[in-house]
C-alpha atoms as a PDB file:
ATOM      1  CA  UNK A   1     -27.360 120.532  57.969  1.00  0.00           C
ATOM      2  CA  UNK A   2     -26.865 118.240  54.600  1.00  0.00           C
ATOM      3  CA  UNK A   3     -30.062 118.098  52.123  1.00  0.00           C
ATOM      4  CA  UNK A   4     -29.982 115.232  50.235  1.00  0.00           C
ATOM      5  CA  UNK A   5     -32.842 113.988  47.648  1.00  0.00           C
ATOM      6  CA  UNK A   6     -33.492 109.747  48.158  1.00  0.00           C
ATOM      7  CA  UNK A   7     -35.624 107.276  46.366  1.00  0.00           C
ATOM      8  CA  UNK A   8     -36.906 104.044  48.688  1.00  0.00           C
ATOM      9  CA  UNK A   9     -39.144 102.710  45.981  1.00  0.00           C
ATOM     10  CA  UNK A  10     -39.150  99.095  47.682  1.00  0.00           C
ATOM     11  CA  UNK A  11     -39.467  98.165  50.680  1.00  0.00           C
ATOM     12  CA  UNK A  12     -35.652  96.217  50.667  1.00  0.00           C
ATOM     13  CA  UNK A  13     -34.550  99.374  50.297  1.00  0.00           C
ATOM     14  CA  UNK A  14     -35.988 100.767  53.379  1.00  0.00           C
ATOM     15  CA  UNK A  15     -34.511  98.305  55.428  1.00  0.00           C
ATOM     16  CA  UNK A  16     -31.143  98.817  54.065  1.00  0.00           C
ATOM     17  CA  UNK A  17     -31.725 102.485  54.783  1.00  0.00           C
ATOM     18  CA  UNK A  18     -32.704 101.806  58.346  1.00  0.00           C
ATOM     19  CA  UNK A  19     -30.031  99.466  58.880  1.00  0.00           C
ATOM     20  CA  UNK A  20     -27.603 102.457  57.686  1.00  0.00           C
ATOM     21  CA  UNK A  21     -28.899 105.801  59.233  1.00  0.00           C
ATOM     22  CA  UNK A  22     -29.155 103.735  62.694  1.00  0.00           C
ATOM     23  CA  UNK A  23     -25.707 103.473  63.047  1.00  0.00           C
ATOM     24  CA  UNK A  24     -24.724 107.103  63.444  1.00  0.00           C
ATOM     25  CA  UNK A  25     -25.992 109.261  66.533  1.00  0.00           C
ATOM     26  CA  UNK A  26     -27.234 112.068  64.175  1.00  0.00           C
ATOM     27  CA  UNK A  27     -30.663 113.734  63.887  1.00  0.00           C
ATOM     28  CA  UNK A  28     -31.778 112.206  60.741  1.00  0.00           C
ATOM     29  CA  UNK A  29     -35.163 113.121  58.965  1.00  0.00           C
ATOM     30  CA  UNK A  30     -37.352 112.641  56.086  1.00  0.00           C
ATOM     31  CA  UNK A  31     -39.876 115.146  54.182  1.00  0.00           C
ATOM     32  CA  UNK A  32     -42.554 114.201  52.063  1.00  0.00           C
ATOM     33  CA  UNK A  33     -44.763 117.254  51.368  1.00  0.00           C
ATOM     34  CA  UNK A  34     -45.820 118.346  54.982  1.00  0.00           C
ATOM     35  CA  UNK A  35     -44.861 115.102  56.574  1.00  0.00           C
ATOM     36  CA  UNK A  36     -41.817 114.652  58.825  1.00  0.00           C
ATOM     37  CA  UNK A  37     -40.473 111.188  59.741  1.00  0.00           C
ATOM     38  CA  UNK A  38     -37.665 110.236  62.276  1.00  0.00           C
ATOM     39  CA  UNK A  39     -35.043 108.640  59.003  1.00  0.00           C
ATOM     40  CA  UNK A  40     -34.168 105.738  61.329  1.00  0.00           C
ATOM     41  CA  UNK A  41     -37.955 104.706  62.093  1.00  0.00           C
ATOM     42  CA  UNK A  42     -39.114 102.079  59.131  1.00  0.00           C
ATOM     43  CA  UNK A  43     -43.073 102.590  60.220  1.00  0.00           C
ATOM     44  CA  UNK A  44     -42.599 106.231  60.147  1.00  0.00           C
ATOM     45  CA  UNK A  45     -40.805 105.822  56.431  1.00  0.00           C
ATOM     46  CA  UNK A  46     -43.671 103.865  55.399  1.00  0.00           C
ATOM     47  CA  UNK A  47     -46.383 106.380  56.114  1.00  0.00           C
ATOM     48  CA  UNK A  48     -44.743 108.081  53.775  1.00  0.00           C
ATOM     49  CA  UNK A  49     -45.549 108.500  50.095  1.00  0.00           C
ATOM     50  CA  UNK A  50     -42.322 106.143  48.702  1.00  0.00           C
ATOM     51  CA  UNK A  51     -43.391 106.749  44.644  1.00  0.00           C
ATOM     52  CA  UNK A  52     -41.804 109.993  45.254  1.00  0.00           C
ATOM     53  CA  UNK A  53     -38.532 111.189  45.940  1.00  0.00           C
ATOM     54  CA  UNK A  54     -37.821 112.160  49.527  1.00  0.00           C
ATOM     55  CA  UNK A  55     -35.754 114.772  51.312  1.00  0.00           C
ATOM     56  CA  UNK A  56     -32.943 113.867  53.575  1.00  0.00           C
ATOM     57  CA  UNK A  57     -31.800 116.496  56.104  1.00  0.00           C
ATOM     58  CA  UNK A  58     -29.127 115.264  58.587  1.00  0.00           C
ATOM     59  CA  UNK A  59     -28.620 117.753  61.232  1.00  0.00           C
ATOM     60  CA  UNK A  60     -24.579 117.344  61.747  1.00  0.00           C
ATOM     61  CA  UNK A  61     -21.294 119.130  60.431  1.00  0.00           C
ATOM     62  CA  UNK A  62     -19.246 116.108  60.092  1.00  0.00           C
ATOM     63  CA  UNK A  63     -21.361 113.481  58.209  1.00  0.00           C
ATOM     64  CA  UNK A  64     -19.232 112.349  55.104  1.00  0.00           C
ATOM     65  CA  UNK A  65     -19.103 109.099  55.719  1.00  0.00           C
ATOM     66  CA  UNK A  66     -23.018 108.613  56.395  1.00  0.00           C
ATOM     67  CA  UNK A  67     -23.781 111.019  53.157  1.00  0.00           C
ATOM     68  CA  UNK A  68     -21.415 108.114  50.997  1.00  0.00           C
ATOM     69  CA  UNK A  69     -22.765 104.834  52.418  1.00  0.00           C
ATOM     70  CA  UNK A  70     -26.026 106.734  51.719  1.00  0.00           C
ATOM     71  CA  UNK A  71     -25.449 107.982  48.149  1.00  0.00           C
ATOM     72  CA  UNK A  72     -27.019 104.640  46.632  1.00  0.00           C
ATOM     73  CA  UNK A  73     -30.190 105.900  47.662  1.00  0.00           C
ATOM     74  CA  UNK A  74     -29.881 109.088  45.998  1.00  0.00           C
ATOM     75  CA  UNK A  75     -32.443 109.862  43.509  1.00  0.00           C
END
């Protein structure tokens, strides 16, 4: 598992985030505080709280190339 901290202040960057993370078969997941959101789901992202950075886990061993189209979103 990779543990990554993201910012998705506006909501552009959401989409851009969805339209990323849904391209790879990985389990991908977001934590706010208790909450725990399906990373390729844009409804479930915005139930979370966005002011805040948010925790990225994605649950594979080989994930470079998703971790560097995804480090623009790194807070």
């Amino acid at each position: 598992m990779k543990s990554i901290k993201i910012s998705l202040e506006m909501a552009q960057r959401v989409k851009e985030f969805v339209n990323v993370t849904q391209d790879y078969p990985y389990e991908i997941l977001l934590k706010s505080g208790k909450y725990v959101v399906d990373a390729k789901s844009i409804l479930g992202i915005f139930s979370l709280d966005l002011s805040q950075p948010i925790v990225e886990e994605v649950y594979a061993d080989e994930c470079e190339d998703l971790l560097e189209k995804l480090k623009k979103f790194e807070a």
